[in-house]
C-alpha atoms as a PDB file:
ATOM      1  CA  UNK A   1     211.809  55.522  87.260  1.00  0.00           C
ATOM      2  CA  UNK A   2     214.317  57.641  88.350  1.00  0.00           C
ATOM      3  CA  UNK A   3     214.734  56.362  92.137  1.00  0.00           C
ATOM      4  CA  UNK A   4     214.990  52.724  90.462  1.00  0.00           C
ATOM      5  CA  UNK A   5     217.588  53.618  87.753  1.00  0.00           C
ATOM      6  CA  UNK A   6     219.926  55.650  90.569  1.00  0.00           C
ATOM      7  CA  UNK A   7     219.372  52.720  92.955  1.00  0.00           C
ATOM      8  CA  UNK A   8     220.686  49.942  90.353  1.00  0.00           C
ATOM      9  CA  UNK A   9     223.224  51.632  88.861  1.00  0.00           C
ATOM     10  CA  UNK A  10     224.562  52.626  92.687  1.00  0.00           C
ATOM     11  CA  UNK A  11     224.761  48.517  92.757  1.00  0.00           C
ATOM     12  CA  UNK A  12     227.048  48.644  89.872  1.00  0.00           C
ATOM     13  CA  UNK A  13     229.209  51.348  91.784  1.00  0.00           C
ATOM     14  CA  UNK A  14     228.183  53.916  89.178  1.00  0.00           C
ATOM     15  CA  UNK A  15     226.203  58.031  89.012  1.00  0.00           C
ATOM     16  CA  UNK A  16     223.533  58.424  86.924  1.00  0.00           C
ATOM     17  CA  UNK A  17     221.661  61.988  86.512  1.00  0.00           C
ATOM     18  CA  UNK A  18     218.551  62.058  84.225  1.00  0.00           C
ATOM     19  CA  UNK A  19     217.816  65.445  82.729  1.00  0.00           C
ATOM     20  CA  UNK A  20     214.960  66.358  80.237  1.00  0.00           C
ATOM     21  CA  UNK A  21     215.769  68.465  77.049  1.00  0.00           C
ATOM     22  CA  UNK A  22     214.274  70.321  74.999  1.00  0.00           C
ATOM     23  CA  UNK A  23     216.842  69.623  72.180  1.00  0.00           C
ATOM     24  CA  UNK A  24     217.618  66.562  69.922  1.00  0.00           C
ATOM     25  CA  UNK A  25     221.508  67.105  70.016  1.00  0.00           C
ATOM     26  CA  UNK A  26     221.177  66.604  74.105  1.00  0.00           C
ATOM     27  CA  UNK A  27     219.207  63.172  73.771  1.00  0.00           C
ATOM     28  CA  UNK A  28     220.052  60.051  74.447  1.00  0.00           C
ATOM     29  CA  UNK A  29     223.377  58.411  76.779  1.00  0.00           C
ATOM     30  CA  UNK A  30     226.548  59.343  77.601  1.00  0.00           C
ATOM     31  CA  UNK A  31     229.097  59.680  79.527  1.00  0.00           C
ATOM     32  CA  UNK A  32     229.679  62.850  81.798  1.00  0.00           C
ATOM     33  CA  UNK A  33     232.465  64.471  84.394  1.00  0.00           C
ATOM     34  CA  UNK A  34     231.844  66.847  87.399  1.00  0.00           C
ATOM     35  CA  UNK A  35     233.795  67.368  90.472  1.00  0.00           C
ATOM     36  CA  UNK A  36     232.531  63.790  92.003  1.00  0.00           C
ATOM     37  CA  UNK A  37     234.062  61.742  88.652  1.00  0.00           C
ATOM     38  CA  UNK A  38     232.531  60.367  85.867  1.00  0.00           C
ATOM     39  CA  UNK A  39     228.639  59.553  85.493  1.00  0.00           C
ATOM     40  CA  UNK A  40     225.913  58.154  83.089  1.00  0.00           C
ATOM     41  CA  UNK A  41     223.417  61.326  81.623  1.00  0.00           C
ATOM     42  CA  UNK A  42     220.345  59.977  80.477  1.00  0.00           C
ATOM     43  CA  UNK A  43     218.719  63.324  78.095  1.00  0.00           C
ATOM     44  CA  UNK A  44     215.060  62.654  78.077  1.00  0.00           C
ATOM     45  CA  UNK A  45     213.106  65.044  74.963  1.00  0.00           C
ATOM     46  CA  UNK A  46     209.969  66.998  76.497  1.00  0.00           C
ATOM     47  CA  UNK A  47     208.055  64.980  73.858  1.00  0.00           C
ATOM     48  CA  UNK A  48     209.905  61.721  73.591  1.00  0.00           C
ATOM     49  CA  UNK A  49     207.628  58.998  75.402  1.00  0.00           C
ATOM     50  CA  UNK A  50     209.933  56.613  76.665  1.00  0.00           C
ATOM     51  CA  UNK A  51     210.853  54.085  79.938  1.00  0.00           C
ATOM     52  CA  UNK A  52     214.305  53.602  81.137  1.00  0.00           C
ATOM     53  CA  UNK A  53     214.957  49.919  82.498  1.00  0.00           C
ATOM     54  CA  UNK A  54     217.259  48.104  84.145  1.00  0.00           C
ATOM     55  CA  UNK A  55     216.724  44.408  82.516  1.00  0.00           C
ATOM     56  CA  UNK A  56     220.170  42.633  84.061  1.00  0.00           C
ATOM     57  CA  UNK A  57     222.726  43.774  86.280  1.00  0.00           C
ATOM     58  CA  UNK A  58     226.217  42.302  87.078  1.00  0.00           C
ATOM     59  CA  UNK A  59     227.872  43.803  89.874  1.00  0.00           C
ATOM     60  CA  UNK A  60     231.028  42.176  90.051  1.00  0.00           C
ATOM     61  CA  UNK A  61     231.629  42.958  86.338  1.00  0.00           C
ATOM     62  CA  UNK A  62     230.323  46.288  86.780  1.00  0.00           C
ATOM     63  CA  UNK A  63     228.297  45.947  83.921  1.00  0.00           C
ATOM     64  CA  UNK A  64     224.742  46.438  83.464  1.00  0.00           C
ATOM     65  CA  UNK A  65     221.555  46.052  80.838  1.00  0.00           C
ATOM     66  CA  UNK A  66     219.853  48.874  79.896  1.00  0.00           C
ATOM     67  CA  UNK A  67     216.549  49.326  78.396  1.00  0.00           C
ATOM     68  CA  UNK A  68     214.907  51.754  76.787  1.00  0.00           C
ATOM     69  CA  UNK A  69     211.253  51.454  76.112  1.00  0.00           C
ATOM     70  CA  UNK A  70     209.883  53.705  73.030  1.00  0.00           C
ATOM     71  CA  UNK A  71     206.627  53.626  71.010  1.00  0.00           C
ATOM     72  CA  UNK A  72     208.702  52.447  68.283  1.00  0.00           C
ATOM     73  CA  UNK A  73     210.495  49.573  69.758  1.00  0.00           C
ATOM     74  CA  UNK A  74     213.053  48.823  72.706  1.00  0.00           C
ATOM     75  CA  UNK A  75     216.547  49.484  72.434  1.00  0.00           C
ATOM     76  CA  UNK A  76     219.195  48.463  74.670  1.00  0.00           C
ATOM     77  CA  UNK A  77     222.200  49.766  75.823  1.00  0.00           C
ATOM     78  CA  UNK A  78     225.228  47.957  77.858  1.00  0.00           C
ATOM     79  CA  UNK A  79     226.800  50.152  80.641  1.00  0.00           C
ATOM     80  CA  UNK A  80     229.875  49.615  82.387  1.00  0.00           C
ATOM     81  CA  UNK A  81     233.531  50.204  83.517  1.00  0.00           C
ATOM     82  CA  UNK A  82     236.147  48.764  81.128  1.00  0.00           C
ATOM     83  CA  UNK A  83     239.665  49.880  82.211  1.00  0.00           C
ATOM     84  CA  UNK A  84     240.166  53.073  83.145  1.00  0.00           C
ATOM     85  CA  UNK A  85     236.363  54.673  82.570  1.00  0.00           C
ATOM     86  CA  UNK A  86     232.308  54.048  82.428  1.00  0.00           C
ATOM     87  CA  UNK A  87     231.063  53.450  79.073  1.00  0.00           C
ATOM     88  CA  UNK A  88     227.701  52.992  77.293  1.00  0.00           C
ATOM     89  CA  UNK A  89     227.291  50.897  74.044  1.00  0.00           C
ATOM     90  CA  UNK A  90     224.054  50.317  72.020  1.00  0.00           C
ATOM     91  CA  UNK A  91     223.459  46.158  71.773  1.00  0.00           C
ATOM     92  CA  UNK A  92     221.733  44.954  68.642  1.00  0.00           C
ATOM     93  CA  UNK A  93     219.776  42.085  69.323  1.00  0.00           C
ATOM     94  CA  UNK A  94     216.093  41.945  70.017  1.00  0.00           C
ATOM     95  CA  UNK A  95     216.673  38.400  71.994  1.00  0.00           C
ATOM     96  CA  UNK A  96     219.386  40.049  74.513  1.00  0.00           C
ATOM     97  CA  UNK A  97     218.092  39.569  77.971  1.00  0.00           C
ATOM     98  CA  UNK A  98     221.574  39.682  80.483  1.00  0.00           C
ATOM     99  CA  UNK A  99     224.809  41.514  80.463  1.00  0.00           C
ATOM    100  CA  UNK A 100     226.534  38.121  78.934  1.00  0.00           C
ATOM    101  CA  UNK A 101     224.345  37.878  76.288  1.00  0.00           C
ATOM    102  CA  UNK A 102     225.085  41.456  75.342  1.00  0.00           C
ATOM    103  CA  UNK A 103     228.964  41.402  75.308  1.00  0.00           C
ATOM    104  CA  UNK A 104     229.000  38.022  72.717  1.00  0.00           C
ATOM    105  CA  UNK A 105     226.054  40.006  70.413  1.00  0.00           C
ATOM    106  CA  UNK A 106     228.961  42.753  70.673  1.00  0.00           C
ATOM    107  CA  UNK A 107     231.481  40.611  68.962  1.00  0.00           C
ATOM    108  CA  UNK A 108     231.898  40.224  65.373  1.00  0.00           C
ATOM    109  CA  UNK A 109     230.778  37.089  63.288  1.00  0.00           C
ATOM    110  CA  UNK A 110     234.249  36.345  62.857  1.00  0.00           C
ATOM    111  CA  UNK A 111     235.398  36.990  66.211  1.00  0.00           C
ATOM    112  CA  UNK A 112     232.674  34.572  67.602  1.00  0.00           C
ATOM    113  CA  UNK A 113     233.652  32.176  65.182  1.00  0.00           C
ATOM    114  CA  UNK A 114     237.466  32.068  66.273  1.00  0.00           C
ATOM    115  CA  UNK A 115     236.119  31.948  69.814  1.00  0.00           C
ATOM    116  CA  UNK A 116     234.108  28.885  69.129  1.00  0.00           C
ATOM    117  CA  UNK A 117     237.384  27.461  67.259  1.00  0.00           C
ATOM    118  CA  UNK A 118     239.952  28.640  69.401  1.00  0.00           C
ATOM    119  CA  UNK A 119     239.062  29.453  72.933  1.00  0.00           C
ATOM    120  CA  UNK A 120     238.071  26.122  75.357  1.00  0.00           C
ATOM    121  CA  UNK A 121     237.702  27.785  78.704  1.00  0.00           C
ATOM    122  CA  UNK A 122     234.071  29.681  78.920  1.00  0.00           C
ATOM    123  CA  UNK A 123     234.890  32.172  81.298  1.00  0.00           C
ATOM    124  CA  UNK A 124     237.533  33.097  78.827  1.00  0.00           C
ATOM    125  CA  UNK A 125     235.518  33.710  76.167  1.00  0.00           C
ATOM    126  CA  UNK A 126     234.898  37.505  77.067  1.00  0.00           C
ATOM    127  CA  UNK A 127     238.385  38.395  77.774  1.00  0.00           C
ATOM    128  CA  UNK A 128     240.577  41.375  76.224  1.00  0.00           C
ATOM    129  CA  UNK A 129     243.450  39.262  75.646  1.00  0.00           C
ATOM    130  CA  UNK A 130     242.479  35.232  74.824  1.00  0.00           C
ATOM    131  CA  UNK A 131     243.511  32.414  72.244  1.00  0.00           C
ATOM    132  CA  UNK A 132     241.321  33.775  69.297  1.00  0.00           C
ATOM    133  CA  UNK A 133     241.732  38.067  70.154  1.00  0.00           C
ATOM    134  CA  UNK A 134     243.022  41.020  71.415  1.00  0.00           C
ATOM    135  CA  UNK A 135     240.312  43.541  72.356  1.00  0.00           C
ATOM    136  CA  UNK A 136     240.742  47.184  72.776  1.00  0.00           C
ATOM    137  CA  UNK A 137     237.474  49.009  74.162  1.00  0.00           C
ATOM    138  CA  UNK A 138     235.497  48.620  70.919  1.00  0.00           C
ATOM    139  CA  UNK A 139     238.095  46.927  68.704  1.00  0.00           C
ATOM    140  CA  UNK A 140     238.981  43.599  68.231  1.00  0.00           C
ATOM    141  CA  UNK A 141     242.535  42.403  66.714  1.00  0.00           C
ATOM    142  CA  UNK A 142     242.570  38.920  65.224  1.00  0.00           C
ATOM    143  CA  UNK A 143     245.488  37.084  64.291  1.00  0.00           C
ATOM    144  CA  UNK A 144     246.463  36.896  61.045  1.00  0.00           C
ATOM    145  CA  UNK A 145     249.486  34.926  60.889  1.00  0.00           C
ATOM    146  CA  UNK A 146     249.333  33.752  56.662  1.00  0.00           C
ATOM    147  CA  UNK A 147     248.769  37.434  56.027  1.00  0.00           C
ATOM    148  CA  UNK A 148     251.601  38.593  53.626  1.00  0.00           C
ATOM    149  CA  UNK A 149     252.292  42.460  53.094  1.00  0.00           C
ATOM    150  CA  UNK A 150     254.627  44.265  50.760  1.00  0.00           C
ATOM    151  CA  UNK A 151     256.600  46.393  53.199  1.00  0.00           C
ATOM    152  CA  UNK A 152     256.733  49.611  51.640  1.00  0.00           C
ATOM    153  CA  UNK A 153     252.522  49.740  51.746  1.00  0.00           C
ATOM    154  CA  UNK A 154     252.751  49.635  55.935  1.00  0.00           C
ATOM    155  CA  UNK A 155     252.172  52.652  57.663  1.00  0.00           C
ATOM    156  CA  UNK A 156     253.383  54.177  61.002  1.00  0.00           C
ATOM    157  CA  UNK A 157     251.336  55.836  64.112  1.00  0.00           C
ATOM    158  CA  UNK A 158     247.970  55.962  61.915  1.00  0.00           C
ATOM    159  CA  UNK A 159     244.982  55.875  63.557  1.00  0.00           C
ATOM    160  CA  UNK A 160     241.808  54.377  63.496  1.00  0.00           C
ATOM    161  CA  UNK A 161     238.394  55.665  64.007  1.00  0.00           C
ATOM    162  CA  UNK A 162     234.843  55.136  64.125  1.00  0.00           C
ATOM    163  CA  UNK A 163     234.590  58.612  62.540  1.00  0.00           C
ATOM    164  CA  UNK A 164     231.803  60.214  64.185  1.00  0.00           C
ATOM    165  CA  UNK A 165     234.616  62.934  66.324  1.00  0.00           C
ATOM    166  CA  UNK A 166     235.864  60.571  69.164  1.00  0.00           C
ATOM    167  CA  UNK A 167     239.714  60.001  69.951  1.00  0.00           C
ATOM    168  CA  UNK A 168     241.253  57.827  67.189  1.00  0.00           C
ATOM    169  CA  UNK A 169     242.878  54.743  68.756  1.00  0.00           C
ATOM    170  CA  UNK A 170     246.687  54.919  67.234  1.00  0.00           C
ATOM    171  CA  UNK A 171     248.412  51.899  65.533  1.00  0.00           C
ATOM    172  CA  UNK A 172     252.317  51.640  65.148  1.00  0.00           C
ATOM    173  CA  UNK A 173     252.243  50.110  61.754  1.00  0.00           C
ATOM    174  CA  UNK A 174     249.116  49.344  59.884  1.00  0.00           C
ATOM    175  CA  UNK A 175     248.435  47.814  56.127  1.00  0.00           C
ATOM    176  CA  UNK A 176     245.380  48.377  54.955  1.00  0.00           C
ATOM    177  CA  UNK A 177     243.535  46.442  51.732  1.00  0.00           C
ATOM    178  CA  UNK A 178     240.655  47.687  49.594  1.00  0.00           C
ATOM    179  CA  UNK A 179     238.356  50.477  50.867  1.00  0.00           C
ATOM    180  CA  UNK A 180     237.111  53.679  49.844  1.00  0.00           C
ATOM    181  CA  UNK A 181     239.212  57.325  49.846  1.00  0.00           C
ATOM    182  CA  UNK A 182     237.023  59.278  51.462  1.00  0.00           C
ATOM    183  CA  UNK A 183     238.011  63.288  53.136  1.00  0.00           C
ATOM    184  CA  UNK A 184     237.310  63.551  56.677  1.00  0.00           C
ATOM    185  CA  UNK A 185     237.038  66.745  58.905  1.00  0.00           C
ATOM    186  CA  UNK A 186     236.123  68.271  62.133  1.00  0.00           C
ATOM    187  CA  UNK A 187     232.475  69.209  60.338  1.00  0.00           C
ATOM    188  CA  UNK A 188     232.528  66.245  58.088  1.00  0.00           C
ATOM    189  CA  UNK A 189     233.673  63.644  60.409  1.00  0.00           C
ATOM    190  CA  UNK A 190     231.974  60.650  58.386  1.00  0.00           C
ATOM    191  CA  UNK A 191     233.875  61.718  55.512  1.00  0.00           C
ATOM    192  CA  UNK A 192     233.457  62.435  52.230  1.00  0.00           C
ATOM    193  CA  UNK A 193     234.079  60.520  49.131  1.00  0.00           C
ATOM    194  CA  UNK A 194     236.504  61.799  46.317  1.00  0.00           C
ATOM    195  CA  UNK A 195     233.088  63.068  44.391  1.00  0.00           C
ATOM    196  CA  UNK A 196     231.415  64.884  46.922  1.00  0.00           C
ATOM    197  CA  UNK A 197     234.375  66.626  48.579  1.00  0.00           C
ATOM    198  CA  UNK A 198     235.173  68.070  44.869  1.00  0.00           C
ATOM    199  CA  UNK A 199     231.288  69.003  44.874  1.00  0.00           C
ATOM    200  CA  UNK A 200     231.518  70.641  47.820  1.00  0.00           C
ATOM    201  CA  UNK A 201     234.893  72.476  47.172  1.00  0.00           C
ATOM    202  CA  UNK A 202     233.091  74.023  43.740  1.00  0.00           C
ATOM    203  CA  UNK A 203     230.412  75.056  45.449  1.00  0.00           C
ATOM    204  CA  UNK A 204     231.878  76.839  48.605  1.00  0.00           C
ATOM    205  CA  UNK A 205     236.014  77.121  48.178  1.00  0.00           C
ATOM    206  CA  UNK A 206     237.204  78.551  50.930  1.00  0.00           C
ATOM    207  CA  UNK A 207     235.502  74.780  52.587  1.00  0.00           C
ATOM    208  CA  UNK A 208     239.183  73.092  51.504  1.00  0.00           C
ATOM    209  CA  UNK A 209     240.689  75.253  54.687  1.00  0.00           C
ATOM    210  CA  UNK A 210     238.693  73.067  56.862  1.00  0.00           C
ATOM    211  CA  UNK A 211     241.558  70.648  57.943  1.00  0.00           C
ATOM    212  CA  UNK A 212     240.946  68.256  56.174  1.00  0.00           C
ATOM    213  CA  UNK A 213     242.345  64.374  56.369  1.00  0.00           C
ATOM    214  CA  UNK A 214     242.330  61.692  53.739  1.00  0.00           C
ATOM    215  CA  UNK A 215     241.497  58.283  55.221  1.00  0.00           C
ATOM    216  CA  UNK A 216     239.994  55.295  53.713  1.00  0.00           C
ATOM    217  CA  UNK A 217     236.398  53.879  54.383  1.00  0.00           C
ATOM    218  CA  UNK A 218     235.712  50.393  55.474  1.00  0.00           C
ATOM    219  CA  UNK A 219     239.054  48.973  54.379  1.00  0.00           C
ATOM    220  CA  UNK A 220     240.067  45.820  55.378  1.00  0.00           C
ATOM    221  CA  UNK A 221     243.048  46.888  58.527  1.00  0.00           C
ATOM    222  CA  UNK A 222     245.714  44.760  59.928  1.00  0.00           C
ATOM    223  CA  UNK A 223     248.414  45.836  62.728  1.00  0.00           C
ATOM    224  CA  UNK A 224     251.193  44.989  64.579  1.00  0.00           C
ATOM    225  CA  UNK A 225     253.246  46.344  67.242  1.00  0.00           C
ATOM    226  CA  UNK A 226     251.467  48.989  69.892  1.00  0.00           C
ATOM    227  CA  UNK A 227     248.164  50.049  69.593  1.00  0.00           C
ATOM    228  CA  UNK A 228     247.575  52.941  72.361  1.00  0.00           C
ATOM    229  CA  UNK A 229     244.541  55.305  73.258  1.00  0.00           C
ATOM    230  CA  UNK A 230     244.496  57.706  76.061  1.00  0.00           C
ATOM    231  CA  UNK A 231     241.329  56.117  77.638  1.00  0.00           C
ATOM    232  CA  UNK A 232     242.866  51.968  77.630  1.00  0.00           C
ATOM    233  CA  UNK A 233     245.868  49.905  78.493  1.00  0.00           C
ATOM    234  CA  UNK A 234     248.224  50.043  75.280  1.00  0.00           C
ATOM    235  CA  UNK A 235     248.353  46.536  74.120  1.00  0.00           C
ATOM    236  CA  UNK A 236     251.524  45.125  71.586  1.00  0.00           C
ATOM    237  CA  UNK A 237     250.084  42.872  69.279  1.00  0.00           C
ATOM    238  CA  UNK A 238     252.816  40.158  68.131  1.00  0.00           C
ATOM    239  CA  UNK A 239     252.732  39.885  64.748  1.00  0.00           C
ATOM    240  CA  UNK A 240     249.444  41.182  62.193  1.00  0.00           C
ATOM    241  CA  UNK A 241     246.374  40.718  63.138  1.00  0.00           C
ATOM    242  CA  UNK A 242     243.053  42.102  61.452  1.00  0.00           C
ATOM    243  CA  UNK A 243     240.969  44.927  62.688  1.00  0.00           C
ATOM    244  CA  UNK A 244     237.480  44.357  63.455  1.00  0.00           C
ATOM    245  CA  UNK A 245     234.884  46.751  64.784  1.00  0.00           C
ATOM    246  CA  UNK A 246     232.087  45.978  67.043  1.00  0.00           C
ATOM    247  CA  UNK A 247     228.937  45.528  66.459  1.00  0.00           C
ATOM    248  CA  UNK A 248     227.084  48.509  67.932  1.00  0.00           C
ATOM    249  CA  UNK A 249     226.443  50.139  63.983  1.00  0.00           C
ATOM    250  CA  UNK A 250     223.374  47.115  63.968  1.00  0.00           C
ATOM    251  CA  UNK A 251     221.891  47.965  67.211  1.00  0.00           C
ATOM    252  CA  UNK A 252     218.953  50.444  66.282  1.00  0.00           C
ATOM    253  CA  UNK A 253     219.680  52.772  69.361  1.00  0.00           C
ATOM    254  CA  UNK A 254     223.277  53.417  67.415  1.00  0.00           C
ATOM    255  CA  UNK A 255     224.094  56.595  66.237  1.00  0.00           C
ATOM    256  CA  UNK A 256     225.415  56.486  62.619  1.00  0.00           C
ATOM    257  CA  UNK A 257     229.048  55.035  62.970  1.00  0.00           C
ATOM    258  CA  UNK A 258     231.372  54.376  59.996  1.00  0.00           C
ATOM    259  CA  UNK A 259     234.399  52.889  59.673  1.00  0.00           C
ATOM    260  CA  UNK A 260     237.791  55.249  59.281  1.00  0.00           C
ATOM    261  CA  UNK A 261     241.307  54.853  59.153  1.00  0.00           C
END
């Protein structure tokens, strides 16, 4: 397995070192630097029974289908290069046989249904910047052009987040409707809501010097202007457009993701 998973992902110009583990926290895929550049780590458990397989590889795109064979079920996994690094990105979808295939399951309902409205060229369907979005490594930015907001709600350079510790990507203004307060922190990074941070405050005090940040949870988002992150192109958005996520929180190979921002 290992010969055949360095040998395709060499095709897609790509490292990838498996490793076994001993430890749950150092399972799984990610991403990984030494003095050659970035590569793919595959963590195997001593005890976890699975097979790693390449199912669909695209060369040119530098993307390819992963595989992962457990007793439990398969779970797949897109890898590639998008801008500036390699990335891996759990695919929900049980049907998902090729690389294409796994980039539409990635967008949102409503972002496939402004691409079936809006966008008339195929090969433009999977674009970061078409007729019906703007996409931003995992977020999408939909146009929103009836959207009305009372100016003194919009906020400057806030971030959003898929709140499990990753680098926020930052908005210049943002206006935000419905959601849930919630307290987020380096330890608590999925946040907690108003309840269960004053729960946890009674109970151990001196937990309120743990930096923390109020945010709200799965609120609907719209921006405008820049939208940067140190690991993408910035992109100005003209106009608001609405925030969607992708839709890796189905696949079940995910880890637990939330919305934050």
């Amino acid at each position: 397995m290992r010969n055949q998973l360095e040998t395709m992902f060499e095709r897609m110009g790509a490292r990838v070192k498996l490793r076994e583990t001993f430890s749950r926290n150092r399972g799984g895929i990610d991403i990984r630097s030494d003095k050659r550049g970035e590569y793919f780590d595959i963590g195997v458990e001593a005890i976890d029974r699975v097979e790693y397989e390449v199912i669909d590889i695209r060369p040119r795109l530098k993307h390819l289908l992963l595989m992962a064979r457990r007793n439990n079920g398969k779970h797949k996994f897109l890898c590639g290069h998008d801008e500036r690094h390699w990335f891996v990105c759990a695919v929900p979808g049980a049907s998902v046989s090729n690389v294409i295939a796994a980039m539409e399951a990635l967008q949102p309902p409503d972002v496939r249904t402004a691409v079936g409205r809006k966008v008339k060229r195929t090969k433009n369907r999977l674009r970061r910047r078409n007729e019906a979005f703007v996409r931003q490594g995992e977020w999408f930015f939909i146009p929103a052009p009836e959207l009305s907001v009372n100016p003194k709600l919009v906020l400057r350079d806030e971030p959003i987040s898929r709140g499990r510790g990753g680098k926020p990507h930052m908005c210049q203004f943002l206006y935000r409707t419905g959601g849930e307060v919630v307290y987020v922190c380096g330890i608590r990074p999925h946040g907690l809501t108003t309840r269960e941070y004053a729960a946890l405050i009674s109970v151990d005090p001196e937990a309120k010097h743990w930096g923390w940040h109020r945010r709200m949870r799965d609120a609907t988002a719209y921006v405008c202007g820049r939208v940067w992150h140190p690991d993408h192109k910035t992109v100005v958005l003209d106009g608001w457009h609405r925030v969607l996520m992708n839709t890796e929180n189905l696949a079940p190979g995910a880890r637990a993701v939330v919305f934050l921002d």
